[in-house]
PDB file of N, CA and C in Angstrom:
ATOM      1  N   UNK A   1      17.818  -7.143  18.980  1.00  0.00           N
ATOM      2  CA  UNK A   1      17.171  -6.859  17.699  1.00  0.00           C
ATOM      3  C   UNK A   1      17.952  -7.540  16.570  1.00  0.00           C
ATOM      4  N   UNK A   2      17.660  -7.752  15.445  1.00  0.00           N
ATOM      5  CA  UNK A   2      17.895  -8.447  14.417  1.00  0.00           C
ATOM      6  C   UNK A   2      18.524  -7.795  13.462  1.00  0.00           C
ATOM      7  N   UNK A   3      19.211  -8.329  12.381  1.00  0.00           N
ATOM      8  CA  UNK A   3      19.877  -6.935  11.831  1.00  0.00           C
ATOM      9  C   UNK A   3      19.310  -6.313  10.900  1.00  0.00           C
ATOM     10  N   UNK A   4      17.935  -6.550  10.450  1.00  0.00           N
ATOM     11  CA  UNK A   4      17.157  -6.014   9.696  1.00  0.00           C
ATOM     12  C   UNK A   4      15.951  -6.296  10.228  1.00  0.00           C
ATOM     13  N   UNK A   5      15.698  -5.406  11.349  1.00  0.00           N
ATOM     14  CA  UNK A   5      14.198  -4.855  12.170  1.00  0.00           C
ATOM     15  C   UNK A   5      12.912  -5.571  11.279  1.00  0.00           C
ATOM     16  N   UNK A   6      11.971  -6.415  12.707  1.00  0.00           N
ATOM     17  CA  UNK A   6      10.621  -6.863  11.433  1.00  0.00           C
ATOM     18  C   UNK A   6       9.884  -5.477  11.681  1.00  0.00           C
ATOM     19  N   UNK A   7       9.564  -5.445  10.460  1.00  0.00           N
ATOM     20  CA  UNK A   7       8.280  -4.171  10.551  1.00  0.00           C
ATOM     21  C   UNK A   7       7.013  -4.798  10.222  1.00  0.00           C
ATOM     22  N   UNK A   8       6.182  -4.512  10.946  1.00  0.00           N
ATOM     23  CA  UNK A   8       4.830  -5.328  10.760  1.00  0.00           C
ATOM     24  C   UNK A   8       3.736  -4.740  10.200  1.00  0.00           C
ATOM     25  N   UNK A   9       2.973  -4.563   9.126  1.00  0.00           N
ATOM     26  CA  UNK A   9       2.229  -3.481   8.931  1.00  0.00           C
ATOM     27  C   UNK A   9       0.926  -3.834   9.128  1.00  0.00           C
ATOM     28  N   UNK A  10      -0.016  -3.060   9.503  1.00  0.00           N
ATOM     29  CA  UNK A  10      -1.483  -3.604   9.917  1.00  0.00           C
ATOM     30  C   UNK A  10      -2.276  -2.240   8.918  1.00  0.00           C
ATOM     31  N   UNK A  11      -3.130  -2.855   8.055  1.00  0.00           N
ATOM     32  CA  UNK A  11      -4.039  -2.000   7.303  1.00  0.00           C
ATOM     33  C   UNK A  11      -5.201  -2.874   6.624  1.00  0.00           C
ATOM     34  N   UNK A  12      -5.727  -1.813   6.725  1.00  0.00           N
ATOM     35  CA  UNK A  12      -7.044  -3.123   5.506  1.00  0.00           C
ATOM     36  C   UNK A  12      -7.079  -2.926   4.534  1.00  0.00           C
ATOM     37  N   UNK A  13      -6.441  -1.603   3.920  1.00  0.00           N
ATOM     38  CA  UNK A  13      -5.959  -1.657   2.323  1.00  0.00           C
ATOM     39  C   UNK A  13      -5.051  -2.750   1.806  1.00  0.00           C
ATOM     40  N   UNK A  14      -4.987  -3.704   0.925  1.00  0.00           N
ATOM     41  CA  UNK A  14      -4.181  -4.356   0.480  1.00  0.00           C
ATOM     42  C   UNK A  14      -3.540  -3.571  -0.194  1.00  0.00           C
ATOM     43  N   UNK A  15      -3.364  -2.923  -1.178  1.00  0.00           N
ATOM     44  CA  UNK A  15      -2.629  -1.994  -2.197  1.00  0.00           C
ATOM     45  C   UNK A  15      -1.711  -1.298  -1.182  1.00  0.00           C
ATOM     46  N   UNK A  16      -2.415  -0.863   0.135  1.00  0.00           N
ATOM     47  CA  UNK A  16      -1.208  -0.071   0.840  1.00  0.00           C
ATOM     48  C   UNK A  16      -0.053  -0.851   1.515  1.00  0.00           C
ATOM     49  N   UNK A  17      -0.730  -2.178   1.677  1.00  0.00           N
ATOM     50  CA  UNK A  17       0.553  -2.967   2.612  1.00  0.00           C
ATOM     51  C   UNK A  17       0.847  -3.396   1.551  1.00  0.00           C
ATOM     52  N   UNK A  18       0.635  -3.929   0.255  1.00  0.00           N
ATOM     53  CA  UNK A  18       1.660  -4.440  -1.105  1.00  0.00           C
ATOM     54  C   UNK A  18       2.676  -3.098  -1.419  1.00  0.00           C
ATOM     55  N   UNK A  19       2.512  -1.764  -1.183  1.00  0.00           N
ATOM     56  CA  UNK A  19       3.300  -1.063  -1.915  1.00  0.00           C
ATOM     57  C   UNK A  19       4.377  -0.675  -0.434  1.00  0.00           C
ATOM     58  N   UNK A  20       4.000  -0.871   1.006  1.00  0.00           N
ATOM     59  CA  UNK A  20       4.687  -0.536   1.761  1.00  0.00           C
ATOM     60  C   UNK A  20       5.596  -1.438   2.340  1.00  0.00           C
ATOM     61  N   UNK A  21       5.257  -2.363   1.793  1.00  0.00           N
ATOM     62  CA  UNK A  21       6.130  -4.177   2.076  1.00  0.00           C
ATOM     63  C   UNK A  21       7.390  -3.373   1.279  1.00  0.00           C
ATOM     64  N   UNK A  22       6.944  -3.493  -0.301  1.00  0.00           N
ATOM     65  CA  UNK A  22       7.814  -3.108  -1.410  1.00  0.00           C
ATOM     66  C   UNK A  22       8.908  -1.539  -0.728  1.00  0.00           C
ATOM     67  N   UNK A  23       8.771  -1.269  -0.132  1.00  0.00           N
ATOM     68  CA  UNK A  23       9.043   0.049   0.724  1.00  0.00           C
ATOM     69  C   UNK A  23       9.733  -0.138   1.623  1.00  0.00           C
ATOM     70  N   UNK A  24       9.657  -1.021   2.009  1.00  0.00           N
ATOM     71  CA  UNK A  24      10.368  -0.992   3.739  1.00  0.00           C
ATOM     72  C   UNK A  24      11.427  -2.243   3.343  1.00  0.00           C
ATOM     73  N   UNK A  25      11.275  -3.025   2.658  1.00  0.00           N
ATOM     74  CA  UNK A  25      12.570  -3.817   2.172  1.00  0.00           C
ATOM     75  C   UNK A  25      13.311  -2.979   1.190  1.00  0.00           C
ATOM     76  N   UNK A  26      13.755  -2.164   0.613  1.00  0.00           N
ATOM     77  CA  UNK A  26      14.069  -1.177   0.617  1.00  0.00           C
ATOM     78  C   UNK A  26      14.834  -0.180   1.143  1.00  0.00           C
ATOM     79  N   UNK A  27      14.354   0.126   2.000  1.00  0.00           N
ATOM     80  CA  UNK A  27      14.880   0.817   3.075  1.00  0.00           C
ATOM     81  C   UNK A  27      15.736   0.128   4.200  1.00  0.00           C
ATOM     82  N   UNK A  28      15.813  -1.537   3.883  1.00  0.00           N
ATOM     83  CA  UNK A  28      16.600  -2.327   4.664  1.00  0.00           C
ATOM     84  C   UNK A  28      15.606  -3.271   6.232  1.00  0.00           C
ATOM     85  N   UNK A  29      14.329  -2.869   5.344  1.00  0.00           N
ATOM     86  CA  UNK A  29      13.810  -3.829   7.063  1.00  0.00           C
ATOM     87  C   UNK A  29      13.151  -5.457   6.298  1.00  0.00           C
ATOM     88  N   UNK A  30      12.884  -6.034   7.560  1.00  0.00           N
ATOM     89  CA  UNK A  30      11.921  -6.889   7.358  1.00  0.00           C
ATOM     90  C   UNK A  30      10.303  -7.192   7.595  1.00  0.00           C
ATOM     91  N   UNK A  31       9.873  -7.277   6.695  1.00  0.00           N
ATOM     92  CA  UNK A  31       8.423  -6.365   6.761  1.00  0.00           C
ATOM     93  C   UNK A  31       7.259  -7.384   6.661  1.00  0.00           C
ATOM     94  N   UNK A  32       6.253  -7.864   7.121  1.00  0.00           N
ATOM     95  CA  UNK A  32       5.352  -8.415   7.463  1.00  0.00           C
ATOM     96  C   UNK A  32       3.980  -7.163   7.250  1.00  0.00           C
ATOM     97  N   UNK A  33       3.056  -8.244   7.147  1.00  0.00           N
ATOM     98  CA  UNK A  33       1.750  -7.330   6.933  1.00  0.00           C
ATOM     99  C   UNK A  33       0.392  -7.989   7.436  1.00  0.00           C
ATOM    100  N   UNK A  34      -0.653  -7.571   7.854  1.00  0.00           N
ATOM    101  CA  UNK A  34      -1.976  -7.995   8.169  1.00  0.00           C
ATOM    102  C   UNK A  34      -3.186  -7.223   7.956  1.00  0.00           C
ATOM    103  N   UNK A  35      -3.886  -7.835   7.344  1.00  0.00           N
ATOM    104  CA  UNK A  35      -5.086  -7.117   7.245  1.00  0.00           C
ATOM    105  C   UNK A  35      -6.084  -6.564   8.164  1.00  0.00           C
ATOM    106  N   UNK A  36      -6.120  -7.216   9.091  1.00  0.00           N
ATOM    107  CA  UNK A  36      -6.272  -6.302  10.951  1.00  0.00           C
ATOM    108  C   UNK A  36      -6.179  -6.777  11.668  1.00  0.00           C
ATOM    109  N   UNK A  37      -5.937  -5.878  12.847  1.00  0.00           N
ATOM    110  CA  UNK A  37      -5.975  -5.878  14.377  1.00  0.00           C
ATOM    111  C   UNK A  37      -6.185  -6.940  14.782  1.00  0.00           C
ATOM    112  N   UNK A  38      -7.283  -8.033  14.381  1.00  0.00           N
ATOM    113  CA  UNK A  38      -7.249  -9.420  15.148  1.00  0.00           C
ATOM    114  C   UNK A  38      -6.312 -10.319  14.705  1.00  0.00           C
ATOM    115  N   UNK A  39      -5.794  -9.874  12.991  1.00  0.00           N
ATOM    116  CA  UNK A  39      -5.461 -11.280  12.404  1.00  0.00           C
ATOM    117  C   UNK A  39      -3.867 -11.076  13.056  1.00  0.00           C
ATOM    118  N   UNK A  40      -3.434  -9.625  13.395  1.00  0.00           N
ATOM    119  CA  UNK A  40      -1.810  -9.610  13.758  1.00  0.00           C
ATOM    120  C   UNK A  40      -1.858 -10.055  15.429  1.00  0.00           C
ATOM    121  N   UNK A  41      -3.122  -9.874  16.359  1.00  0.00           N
ATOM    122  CA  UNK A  41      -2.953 -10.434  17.670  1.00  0.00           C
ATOM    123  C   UNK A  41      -2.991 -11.915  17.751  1.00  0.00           C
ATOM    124  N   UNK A  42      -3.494 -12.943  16.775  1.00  0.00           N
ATOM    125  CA  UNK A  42      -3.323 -14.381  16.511  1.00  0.00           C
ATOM    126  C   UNK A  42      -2.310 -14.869  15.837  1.00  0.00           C
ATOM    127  N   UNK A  43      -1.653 -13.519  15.741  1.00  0.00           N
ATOM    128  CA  UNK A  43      -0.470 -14.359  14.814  1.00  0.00           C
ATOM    129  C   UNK A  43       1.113 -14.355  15.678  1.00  0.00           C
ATOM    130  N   UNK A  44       2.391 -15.468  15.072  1.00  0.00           N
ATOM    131  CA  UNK A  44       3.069 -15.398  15.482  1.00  0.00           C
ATOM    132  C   UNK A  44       4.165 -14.634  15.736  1.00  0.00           C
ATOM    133  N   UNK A  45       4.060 -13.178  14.563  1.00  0.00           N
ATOM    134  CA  UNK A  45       4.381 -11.623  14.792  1.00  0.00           C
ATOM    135  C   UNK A  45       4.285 -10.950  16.055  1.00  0.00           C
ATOM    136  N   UNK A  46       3.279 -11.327  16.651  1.00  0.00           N
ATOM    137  CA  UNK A  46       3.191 -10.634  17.912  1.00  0.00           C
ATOM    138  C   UNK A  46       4.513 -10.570  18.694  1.00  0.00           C
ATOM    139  N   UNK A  47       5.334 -11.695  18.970  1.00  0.00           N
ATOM    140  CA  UNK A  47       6.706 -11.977  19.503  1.00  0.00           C
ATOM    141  C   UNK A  47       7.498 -11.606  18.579  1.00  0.00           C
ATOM    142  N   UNK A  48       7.698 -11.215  17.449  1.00  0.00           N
ATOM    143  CA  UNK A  48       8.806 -10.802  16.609  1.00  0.00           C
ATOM    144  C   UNK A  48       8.554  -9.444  15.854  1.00  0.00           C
ATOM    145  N   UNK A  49       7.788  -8.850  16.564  1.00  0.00           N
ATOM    146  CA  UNK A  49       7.949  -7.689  15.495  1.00  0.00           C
ATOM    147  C   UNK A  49       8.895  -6.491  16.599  1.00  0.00           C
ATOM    148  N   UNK A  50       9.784  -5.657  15.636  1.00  0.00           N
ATOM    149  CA  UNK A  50      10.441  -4.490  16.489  1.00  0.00           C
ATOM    150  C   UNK A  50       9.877  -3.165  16.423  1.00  0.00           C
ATOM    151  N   UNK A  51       8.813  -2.954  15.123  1.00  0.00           N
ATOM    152  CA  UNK A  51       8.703  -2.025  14.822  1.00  0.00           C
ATOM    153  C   UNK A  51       6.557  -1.932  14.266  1.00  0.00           C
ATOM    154  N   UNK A  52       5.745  -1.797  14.871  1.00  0.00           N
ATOM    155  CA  UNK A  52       4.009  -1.922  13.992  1.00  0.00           C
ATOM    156  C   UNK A  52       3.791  -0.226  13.389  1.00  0.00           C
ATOM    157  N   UNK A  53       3.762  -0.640  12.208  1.00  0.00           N
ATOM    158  CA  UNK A  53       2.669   0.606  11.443  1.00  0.00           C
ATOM    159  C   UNK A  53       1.691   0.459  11.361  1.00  0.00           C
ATOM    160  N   UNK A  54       0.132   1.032  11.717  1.00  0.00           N
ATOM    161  CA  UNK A  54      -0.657   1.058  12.246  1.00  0.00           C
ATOM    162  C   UNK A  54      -1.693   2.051  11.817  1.00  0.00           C
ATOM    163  N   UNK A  55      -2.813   1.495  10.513  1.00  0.00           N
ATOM    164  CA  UNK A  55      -3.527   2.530  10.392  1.00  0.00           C
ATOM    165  C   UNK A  55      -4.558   2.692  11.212  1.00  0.00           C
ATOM    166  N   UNK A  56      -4.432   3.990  11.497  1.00  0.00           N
ATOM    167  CA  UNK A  56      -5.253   4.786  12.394  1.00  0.00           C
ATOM    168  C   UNK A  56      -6.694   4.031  12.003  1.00  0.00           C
ATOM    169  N   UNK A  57      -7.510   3.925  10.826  1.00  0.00           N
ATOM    170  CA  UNK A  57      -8.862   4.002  10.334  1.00  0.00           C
ATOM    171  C   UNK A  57      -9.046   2.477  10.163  1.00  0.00           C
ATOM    172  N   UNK A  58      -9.263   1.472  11.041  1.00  0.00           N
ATOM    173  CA  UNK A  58      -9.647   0.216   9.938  1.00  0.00           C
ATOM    174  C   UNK A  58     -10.945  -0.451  10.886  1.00  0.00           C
ATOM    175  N   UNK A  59     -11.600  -1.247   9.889  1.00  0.00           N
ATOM    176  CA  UNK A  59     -12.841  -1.747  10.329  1.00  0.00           C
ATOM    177  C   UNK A  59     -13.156  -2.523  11.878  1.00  0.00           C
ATOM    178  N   UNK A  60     -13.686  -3.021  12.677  1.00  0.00           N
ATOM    179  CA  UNK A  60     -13.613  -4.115  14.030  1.00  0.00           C
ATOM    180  C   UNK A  60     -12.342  -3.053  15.144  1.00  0.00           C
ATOM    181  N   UNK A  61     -11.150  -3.071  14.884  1.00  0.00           N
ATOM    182  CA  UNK A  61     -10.148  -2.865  15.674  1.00  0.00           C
ATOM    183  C   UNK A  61      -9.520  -1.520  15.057  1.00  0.00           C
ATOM    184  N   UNK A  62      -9.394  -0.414  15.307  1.00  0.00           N
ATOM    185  CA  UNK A  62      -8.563   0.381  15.148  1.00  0.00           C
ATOM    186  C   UNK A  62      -7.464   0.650  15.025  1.00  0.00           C
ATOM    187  N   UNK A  63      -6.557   1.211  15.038  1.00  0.00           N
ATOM    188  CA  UNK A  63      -4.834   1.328  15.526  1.00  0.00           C
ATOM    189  C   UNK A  63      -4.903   1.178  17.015  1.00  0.00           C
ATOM    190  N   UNK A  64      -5.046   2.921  17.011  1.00  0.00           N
ATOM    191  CA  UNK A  64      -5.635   3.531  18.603  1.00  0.00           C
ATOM    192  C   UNK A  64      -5.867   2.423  19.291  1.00  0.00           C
ATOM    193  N   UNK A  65      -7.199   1.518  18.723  1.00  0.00           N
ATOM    194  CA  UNK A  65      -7.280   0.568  19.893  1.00  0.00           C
ATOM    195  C   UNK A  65      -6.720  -0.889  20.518  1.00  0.00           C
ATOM    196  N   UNK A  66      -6.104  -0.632  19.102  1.00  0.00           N
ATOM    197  CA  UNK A  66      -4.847  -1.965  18.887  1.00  0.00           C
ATOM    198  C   UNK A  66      -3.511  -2.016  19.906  1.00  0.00           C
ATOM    199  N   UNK A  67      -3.516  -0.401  19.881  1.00  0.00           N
ATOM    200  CA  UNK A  67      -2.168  -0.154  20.609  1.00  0.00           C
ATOM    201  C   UNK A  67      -2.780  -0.270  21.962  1.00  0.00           C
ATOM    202  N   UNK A  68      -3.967   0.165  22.538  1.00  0.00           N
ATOM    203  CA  UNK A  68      -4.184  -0.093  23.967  1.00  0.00           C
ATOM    204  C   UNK A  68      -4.495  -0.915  23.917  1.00  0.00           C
ATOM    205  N   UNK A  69      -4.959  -2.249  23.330  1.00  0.00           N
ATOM    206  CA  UNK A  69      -5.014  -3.440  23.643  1.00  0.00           C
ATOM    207  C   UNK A  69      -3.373  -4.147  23.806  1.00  0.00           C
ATOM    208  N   UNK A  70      -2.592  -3.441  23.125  1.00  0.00           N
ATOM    209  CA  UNK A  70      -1.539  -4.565  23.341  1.00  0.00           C
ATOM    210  C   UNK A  70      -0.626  -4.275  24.522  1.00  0.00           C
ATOM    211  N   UNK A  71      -0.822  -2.549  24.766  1.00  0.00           N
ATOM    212  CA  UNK A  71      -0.577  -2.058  26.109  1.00  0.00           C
ATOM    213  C   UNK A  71      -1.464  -2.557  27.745  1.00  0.00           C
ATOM    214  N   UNK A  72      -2.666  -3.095  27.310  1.00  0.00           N
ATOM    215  CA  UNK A  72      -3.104  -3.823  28.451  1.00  0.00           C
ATOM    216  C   UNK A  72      -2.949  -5.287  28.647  1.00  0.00           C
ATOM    217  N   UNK A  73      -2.367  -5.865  27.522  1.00  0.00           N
ATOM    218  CA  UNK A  73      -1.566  -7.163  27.480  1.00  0.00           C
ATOM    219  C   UNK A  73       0.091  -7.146  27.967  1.00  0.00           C
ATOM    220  N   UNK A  74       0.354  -5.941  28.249  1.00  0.00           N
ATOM    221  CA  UNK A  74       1.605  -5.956  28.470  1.00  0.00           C
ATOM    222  C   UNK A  74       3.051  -5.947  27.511  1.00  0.00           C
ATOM    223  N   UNK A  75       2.084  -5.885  26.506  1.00  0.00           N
ATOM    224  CA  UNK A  75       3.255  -5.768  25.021  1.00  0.00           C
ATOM    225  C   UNK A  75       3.824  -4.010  25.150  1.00  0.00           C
ATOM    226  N   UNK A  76       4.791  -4.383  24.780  1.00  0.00           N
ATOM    227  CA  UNK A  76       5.783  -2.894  24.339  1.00  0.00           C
ATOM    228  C   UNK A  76       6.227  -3.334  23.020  1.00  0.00           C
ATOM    229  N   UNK A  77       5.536  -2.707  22.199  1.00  0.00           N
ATOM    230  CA  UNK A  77       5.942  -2.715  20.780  1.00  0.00           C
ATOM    231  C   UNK A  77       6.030  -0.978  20.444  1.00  0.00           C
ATOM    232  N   UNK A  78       7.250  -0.667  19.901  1.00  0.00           N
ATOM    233  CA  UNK A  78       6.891   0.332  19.293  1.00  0.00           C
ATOM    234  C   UNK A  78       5.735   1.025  18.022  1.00  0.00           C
ATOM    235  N   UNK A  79       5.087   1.825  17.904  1.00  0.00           N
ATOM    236  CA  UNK A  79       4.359   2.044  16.883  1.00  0.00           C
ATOM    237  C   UNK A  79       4.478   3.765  16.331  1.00  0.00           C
ATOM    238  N   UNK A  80       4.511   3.122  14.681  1.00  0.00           N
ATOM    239  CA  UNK A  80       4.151   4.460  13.951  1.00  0.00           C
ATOM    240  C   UNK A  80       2.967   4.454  13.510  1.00  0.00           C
ATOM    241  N   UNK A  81       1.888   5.597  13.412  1.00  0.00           N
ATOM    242  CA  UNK A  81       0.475   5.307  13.228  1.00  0.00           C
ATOM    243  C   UNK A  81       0.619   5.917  11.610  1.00  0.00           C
ATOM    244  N   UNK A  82      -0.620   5.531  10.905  1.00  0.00           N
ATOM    245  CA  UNK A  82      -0.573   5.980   9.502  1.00  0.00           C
ATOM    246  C   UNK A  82      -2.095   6.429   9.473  1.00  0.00           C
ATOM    247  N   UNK A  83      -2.029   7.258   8.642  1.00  0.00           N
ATOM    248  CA  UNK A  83      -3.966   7.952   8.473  1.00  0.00           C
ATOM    249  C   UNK A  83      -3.737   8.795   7.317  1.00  0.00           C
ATOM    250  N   UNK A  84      -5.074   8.526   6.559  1.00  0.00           N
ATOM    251  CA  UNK A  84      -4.703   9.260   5.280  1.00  0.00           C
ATOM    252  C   UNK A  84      -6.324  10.032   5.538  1.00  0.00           C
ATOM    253  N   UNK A  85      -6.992   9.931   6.641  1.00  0.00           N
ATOM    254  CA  UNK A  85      -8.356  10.570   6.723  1.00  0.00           C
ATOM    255  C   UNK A  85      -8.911  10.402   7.966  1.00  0.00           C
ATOM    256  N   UNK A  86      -8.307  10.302   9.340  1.00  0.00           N
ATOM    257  CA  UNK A  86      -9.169  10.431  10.640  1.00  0.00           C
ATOM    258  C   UNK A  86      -9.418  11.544  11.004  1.00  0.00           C
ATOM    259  N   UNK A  87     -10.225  11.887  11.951  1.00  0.00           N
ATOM    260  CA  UNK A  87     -10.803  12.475  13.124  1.00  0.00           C
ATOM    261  C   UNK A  87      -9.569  13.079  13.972  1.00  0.00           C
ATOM    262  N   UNK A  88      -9.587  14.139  14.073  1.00  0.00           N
ATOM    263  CA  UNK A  88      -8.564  15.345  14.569  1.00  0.00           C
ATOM    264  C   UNK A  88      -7.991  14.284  16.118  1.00  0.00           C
ATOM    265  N   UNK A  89      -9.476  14.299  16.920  1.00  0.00           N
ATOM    266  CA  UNK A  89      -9.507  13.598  18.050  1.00  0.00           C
ATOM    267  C   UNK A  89      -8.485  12.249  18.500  1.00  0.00           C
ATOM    268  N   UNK A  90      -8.755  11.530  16.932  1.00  0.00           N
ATOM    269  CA  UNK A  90      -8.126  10.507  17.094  1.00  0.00           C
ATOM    270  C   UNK A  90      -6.911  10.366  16.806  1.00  0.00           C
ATOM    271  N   UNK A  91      -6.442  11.377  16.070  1.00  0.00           N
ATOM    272  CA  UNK A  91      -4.994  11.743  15.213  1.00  0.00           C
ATOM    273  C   UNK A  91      -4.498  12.194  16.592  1.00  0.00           C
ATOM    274  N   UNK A  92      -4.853  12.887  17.633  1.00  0.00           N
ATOM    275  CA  UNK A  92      -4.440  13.385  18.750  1.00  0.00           C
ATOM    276  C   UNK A  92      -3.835  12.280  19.590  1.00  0.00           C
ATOM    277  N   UNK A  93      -4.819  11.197  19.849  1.00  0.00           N
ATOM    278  CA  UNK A  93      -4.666  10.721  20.487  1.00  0.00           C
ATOM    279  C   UNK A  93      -3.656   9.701  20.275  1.00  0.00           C
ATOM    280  N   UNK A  94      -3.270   9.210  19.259  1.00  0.00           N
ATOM    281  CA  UNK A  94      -2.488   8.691  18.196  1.00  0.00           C
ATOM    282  C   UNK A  94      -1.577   9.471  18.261  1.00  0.00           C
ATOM    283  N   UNK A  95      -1.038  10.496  18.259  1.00  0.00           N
ATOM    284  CA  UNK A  95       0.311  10.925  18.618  1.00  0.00           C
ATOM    285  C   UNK A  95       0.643  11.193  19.997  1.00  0.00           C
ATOM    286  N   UNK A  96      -0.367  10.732  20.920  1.00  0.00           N
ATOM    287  CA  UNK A  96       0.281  10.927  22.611  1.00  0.00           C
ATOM    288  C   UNK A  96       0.784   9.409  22.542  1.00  0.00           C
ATOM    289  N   UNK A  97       0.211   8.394  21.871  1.00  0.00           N
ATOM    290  CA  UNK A  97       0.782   7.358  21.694  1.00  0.00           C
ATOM    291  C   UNK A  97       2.078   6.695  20.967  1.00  0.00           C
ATOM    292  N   UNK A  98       2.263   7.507  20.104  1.00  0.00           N
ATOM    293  CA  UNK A  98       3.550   7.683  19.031  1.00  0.00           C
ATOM    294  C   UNK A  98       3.046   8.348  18.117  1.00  0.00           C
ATOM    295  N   UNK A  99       4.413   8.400  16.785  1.00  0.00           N
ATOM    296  CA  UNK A  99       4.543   9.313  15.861  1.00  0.00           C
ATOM    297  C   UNK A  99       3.314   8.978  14.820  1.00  0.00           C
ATOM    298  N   UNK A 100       2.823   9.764  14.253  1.00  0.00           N
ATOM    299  CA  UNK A 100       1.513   9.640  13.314  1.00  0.00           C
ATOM    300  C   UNK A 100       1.746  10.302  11.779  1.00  0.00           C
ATOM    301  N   UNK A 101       2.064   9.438  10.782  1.00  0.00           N
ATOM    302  CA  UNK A 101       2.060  10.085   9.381  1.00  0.00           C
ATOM    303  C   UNK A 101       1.444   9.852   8.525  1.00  0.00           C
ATOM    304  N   UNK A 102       1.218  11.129   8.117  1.00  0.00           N
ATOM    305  CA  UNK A 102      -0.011  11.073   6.807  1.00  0.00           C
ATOM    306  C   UNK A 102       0.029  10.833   5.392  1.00  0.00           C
ATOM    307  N   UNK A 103      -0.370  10.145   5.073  1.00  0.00           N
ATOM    308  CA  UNK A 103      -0.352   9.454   3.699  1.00  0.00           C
ATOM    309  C   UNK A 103      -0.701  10.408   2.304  1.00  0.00           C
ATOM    310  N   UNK A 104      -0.422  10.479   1.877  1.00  0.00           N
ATOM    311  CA  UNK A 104       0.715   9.589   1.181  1.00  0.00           C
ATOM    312  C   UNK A 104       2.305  10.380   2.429  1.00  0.00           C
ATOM    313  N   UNK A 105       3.160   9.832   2.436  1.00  0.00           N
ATOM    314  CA  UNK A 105       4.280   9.980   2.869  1.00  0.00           C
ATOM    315  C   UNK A 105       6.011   9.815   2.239  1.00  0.00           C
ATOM    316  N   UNK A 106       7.050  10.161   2.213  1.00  0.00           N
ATOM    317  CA  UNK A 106       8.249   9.578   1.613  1.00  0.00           C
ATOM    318  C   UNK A 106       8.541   8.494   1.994  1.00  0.00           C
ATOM    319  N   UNK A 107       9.305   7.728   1.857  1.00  0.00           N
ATOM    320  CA  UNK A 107      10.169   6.908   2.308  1.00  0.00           C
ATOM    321  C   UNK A 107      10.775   7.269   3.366  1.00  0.00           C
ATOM    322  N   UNK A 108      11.752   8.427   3.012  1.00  0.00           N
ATOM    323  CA  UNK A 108      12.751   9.073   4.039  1.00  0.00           C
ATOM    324  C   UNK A 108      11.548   9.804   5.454  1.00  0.00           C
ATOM    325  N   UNK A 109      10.753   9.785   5.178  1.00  0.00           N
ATOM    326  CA  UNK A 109      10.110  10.169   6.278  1.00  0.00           C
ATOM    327  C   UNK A 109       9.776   8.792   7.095  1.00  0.00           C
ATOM    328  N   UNK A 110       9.148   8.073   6.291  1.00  0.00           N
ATOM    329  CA  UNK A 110       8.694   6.496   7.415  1.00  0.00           C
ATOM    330  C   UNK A 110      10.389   6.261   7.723  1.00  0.00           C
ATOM    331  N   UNK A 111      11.043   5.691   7.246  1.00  0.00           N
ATOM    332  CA  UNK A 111      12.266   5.521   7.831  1.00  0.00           C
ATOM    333  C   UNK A 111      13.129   6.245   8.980  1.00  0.00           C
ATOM    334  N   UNK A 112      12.748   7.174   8.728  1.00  0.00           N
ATOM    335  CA  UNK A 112      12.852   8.348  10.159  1.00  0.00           C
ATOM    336  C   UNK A 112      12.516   7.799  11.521  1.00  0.00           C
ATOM    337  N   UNK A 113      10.919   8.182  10.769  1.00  0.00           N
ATOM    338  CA  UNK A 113      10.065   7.318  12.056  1.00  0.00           C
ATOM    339  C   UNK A 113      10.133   6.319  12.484  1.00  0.00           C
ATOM    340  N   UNK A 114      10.369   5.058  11.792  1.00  0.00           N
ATOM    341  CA  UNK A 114      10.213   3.609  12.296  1.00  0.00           C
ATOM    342  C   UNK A 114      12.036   3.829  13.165  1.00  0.00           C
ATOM    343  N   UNK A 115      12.991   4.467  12.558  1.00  0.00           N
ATOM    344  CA  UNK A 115      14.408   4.399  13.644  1.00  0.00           C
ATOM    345  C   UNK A 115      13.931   5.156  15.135  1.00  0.00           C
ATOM    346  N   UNK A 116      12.758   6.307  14.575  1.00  0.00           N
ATOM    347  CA  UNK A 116      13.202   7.169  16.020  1.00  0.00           C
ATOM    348  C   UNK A 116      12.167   6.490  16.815  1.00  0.00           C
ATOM    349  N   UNK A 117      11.132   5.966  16.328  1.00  0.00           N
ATOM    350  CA  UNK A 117      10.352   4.953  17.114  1.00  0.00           C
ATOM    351  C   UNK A 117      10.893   3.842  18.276  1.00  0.00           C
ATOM    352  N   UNK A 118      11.854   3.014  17.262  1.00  0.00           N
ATOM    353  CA  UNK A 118      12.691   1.812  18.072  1.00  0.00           C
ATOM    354  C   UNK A 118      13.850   2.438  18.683  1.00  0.00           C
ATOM    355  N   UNK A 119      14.251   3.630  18.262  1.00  0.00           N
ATOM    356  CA  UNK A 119      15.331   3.823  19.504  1.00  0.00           C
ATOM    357  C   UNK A 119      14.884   4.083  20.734  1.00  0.00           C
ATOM    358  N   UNK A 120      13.608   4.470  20.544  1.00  0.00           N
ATOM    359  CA  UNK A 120      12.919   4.838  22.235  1.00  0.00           C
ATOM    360  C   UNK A 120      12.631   3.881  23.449  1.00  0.00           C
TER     361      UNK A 120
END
């Protein structure tokens, strides 16, 4: 790992990945962002990220289904999921997969998560 972890963020809010970029450098990482699920599987992040935040809710590709797609590709990326409004179901299922936090959130809380994520 690198000495300042890439964190990759996947959302289709722009405002949320501009203020969580601003956030996670900050907190000491290196932070990348995409507007979805397809544009971060074509990109060259896929091999460098240590750490994906992952909103639960976005248009074409999901989190949820992002993460089993990259689990049937054989990727092990860690993930923290983010949702500021899903489906109980899917919030469920999203935390058998990893940690899931709800928005708005602290700092000291994502930072939590994204360490106890990658130590696993």
């Amino acid at each position: 790992m690198h000495s300042r972890p890439t964190i990759t963020i996947i959302d289709d809010d722009q405002s949320v990945r501009e203020s969580m970029i601003d956030l996670l450098e900050v907190l000491g990482f290196s932070p990348t962002s995409y507007e979805s699920a397809f544009d971060f599987l074509a990109s060259p992040s896929l091999s460098r990220t240590d750490c994906l935040l992952l909103d639960i809710s976005m248009p074409g590709m999901n989190g949820v289904e992002l993460n089993a797609e990259l689990t049937s590709r054989s990727i092990a990326i860690p993930v923290v999921f983010m949702t500021g409004h899903a489906q109980e179901a899917i919030i469920s299922e999203a935390r058998s997969a990893g940690t899931c936090l709800f928005k708005p959130f602290s700092g000291k809380e994502l930072k939590a998560a994204i360490e106890a994520a990658i130590a696993q």
